[in-house]
Protein backbone atom coordinates (compact mmCIF):
# COMPACT_ATOMS: atom_id res chain seq x y z
CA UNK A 1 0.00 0.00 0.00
CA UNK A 2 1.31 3.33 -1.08
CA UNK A 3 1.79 5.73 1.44
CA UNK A 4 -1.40 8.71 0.04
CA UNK A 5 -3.47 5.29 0.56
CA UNK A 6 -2.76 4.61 3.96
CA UNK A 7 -2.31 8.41 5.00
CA UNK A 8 -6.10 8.61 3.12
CA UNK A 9 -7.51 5.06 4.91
CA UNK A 10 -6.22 6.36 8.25
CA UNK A 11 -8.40 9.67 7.98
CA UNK A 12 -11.39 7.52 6.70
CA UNK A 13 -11.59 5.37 9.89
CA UNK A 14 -11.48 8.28 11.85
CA UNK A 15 -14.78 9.74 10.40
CA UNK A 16 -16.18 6.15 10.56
CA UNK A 17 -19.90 5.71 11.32
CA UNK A 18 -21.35 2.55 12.13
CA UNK A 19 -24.89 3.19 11.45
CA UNK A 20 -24.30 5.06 8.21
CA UNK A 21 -22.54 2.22 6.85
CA UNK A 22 -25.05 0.01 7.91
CA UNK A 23 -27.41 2.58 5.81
CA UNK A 24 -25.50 2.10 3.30
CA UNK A 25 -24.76 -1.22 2.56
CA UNK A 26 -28.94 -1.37 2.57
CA UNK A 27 -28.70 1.23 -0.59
CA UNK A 28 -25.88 -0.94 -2.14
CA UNK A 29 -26.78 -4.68 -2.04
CA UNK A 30 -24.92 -5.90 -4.43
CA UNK A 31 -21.69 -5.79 -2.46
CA UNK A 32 -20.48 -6.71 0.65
CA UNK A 33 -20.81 -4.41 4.22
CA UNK A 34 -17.54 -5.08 4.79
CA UNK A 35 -16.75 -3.06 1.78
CA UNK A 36 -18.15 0.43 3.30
CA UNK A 37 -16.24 2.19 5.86
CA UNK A 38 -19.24 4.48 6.62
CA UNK A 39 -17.70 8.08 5.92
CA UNK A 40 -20.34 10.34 4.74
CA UNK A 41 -20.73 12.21 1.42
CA UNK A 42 -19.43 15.66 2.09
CA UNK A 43 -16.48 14.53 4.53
CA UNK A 44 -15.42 12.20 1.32
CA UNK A 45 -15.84 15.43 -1.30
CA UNK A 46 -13.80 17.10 1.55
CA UNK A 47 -10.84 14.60 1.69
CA UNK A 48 -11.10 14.39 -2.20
CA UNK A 49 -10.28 18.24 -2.70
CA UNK A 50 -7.66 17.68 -0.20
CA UNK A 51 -5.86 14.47 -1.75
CA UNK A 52 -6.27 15.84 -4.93
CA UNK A 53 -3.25 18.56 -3.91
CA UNK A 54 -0.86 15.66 -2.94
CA UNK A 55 1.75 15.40 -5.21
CA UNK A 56 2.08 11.51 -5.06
CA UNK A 57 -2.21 11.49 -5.41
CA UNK A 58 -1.17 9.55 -8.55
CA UNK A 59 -0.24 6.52 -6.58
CA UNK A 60 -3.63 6.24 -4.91
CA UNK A 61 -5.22 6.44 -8.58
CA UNK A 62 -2.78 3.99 -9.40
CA UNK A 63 -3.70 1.36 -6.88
CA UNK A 64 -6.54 -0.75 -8.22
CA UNK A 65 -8.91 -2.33 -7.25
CA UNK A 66 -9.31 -0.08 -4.04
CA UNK A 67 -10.40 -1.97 -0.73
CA UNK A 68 -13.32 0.36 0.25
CA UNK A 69 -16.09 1.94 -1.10
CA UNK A 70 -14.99 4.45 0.67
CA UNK A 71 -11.52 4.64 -1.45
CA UNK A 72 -13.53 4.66 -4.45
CA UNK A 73 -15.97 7.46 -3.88
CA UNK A 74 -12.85 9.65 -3.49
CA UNK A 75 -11.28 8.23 -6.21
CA UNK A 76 -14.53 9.29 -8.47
CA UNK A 77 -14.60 12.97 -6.87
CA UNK A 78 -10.99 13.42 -7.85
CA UNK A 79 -11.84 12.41 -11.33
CA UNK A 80 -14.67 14.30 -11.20
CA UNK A 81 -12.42 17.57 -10.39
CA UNK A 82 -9.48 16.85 -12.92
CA UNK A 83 -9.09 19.99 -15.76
CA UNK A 84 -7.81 18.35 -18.61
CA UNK A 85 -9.85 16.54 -20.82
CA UNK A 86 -7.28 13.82 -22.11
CA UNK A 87 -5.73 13.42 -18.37
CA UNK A 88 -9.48 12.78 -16.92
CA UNK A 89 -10.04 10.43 -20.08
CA UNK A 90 -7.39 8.70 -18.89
CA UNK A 91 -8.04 8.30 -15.73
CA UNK A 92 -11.65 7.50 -15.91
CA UNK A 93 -10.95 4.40 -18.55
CA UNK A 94 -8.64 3.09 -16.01
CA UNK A 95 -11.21 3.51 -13.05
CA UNK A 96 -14.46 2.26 -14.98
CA UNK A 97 -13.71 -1.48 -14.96
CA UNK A 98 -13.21 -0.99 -11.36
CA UNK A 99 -16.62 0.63 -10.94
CA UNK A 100 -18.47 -1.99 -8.62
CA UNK A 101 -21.76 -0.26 -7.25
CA UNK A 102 -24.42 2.35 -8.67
CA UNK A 103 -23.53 4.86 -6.24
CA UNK A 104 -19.49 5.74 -7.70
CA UNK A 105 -20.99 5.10 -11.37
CA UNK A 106 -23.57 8.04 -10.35
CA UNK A 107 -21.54 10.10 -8.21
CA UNK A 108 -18.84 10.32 -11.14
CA UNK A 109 -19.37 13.54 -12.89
CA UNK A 110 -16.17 15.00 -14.79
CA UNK A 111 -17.10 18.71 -15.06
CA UNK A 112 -14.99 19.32 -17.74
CA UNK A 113 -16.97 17.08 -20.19
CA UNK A 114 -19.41 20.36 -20.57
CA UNK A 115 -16.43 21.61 -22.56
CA UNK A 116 -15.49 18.89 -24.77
CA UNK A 117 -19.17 17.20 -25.63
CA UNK A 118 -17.79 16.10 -28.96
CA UNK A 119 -14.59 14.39 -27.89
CA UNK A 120 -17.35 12.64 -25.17
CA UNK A 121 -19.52 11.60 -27.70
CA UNK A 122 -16.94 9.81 -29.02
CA UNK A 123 -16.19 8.07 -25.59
CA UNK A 124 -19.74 7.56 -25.08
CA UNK A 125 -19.78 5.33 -28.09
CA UNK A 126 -17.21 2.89 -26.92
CA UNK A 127 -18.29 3.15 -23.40
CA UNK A 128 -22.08 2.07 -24.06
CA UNK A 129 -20.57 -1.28 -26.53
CA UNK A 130 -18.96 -2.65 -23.13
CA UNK A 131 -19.68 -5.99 -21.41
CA UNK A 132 -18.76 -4.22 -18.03
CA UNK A 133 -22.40 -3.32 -16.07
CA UNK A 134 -21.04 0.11 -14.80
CA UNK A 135 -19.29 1.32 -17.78
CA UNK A 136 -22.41 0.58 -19.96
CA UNK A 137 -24.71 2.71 -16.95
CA UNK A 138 -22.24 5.52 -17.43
CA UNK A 139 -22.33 5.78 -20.59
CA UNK A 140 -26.16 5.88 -20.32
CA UNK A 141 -25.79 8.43 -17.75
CA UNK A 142 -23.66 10.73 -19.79
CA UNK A 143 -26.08 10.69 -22.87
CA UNK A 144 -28.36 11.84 -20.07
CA UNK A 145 -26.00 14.52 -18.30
CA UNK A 146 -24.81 16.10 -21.72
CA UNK A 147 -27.03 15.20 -24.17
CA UNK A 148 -30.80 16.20 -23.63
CA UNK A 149 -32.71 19.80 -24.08
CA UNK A 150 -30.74 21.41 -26.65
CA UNK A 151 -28.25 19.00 -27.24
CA UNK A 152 -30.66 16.08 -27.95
CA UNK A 153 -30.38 14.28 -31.14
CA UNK A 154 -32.67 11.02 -32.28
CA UNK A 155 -29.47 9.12 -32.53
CA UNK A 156 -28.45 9.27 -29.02
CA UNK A 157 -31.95 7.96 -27.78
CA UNK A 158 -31.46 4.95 -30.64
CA UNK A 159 -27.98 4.21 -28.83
CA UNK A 160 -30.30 3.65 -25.40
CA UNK A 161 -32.57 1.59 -26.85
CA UNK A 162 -30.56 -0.45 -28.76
CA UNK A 163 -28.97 -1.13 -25.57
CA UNK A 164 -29.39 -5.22 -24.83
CA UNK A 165 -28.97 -6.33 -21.24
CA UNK A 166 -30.28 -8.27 -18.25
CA UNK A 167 -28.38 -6.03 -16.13
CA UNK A 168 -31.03 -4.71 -12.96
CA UNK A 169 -28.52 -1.19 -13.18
CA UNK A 170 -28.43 -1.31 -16.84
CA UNK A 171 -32.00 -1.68 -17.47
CA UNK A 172 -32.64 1.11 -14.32
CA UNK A 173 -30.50 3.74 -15.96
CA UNK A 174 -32.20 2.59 -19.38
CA UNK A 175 -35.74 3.39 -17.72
CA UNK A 176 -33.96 6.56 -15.99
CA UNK A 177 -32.86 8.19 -19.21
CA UNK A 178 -36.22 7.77 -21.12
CA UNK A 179 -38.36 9.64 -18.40
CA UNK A 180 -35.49 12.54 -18.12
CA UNK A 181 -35.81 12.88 -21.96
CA UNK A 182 -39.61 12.29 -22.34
CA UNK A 183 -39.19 15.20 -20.07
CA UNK A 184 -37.08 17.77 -21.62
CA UNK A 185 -37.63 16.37 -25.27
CA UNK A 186 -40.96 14.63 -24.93
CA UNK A 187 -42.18 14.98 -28.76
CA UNK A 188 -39.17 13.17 -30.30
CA UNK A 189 -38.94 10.82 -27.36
CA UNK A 190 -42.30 9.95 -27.36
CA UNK A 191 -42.26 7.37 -30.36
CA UNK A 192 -39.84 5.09 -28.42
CA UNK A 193 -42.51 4.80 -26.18
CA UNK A 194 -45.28 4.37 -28.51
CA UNK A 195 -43.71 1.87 -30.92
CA UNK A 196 -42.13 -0.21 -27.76
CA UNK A 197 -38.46 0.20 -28.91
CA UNK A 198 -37.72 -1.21 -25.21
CA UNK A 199 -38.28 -3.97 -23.31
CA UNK A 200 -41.58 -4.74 -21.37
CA UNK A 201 -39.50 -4.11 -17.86
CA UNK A 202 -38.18 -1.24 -19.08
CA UNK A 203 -40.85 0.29 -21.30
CA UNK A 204 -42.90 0.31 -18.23
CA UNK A 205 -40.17 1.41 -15.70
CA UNK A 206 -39.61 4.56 -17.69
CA UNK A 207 -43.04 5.38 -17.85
CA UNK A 208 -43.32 4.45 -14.34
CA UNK A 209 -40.30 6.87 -14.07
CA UNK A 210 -41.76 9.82 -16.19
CA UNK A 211 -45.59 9.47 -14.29
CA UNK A 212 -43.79 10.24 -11.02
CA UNK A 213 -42.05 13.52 -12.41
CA UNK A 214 -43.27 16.69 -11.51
CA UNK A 215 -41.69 18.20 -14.75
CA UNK A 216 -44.03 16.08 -17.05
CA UNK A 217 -47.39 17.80 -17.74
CA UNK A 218 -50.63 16.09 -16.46
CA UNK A 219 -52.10 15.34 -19.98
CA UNK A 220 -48.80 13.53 -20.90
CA UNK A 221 -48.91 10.91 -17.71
CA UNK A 222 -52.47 10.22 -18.00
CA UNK A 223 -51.21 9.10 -21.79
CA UNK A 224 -48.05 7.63 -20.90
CA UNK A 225 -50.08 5.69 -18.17
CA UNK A 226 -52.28 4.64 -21.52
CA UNK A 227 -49.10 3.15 -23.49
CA UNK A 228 -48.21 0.45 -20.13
CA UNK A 229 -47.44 -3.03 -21.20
C-alpha cells in the first residue's frame, strides 16, 4: 500500500460511522458491508479536494482495485475535479472497470466534459458497446447529463434503446434516461414509447419513471399511463 493510501484510509476510519454504513450497505446490495467504511458524502468530497493537492495522489489512482467503497468514492470525486480533458479520459478508462456499485458510477461527474461534448460523444460510443455493467450505466448516464434539451439528437436515444442487457442497473439507468428525456424532449422521445423500442421491464419502468415527475405535464402521464405493457 502506497503511502497517500494509507495516510487517506487512516483519515477515513477516523470519520467512521457505524450506522451510516449500515445505511449504506442497505442502498448498495450488491456488495459486501464489509466493503463500506461508513464516511459520509461531504467529509469524502472534503478529503477528495484535499488528496487531490498531494503530489504523489497519482499513486492512490494507481492502486486498483481499491479496498473500500470508501476509497472509491474519493477516487470518483478526484476524477470528477481533474481539468484536462485527455488526463481525466485517462483516468476514468482506467477507473471504470473498477466501478463496482451504482452509487461511484452516479456520483462520477467529470465537469470538464461540458467543454469537450464532442470528444465525449466519441467516448460515449465505446463506453455504451462494453460488457462491463457500470461502464455501460455511465455511458447511459452521460447521454443523459450532456445530451438532452438542446443537445438532444434522435441518434443518441437509438444508442439507449438499442442497448441489450439483463443487467437490474443497466435496465434502471435505461428506464432513468427515457423519463429525463420524455421530459425535456418529450415529442421526439415519445415514439420510443409508442412503438415499444424497449423492453416490457423497461418500457414500463420509464413510464413508471416519467408518471412520477413533476416536470411532465398532467395530460402527458395520463397518456403515458395509456401506453403500459
Amino acid at each position: 500500500m502506497s503511502k497517500v493510501t494509507d495516510d487517506l484510509r487512516k483519515e477515513l476510519f477516523e470519520l467512521k460511522d457505524e450506522k451510516y454504513r449500515d445505511f449504506q450497505s442497505g442502498l448498495i446490495p450488491n456488495v459486501e458491508k464489509d466493503y463500506f467504511i461508513g464516511v459520509r458524502t461531504p467529509e469524502l468530497r472534503k478529503l477528495a479536494k484535499k488528496y487531490a493537492k498531494r503530489e504523489d495522489v497519482g499513486d492512490f489512482l494507481n492502486e486498483l482495485p481499491h479496498r473500500y467503497f470508501d476509497e472509491n468514492q474519493i477516487h470518483a470525486f478526484i476524477i470528477s475535479e481533474i481539468k484536462s480533458y485527455d488526463e481525466c479520459l485517462f483516468r476514468l478508462t482506467v477507473f471504470l472497470p473498477h466501478v463496482n456499485n451504482w452509487a461511484t458510477c452516479d456520483q462520477m461527474s467529470p465537469k470538464i466534459f461540458k467543454k469537450e461534448k464532442d470528444k465525449l460523444l466519441v467516448s460515449i460510443k465505446e463506453w455504451i458497446s462494453s460488457k462491463e455493467t457500470y461502464t455501460v450505466r455511465f455511458a447511459i448516464k452521460m447521454l443523459m447529463e450532456h445530451f438532452l434539451g438542446e443537445d438532444f439528437e434522435k441518434e443518441y436515444a437509438e444508442m439507449v434503446a438499442r442497448v441489450v442487457s439483463e443487467e437490474y442497473y443497466v435496465k434502471m439507468m435505461i428506464a432513468w434516461y427515457f423519463a429525463t428525456a420524455l421530459a425535456k424532449n418529450y415529442e421526439e422521445v415519445l415514439p420510443f414509447i409508442e412503438n415499444m423500442k424497449l423492453e416490457k421491464w423497461t418500457h414500463n419502468k420509464a413510464i413508471q419513471k416519467s408518471v412520477e415527475s413533476y416536470r411532465i405535464l398532467p395530460v402527458q402521464k395520463e397518456y403515458l399511463k395509456s401506453l403500459k405493457v
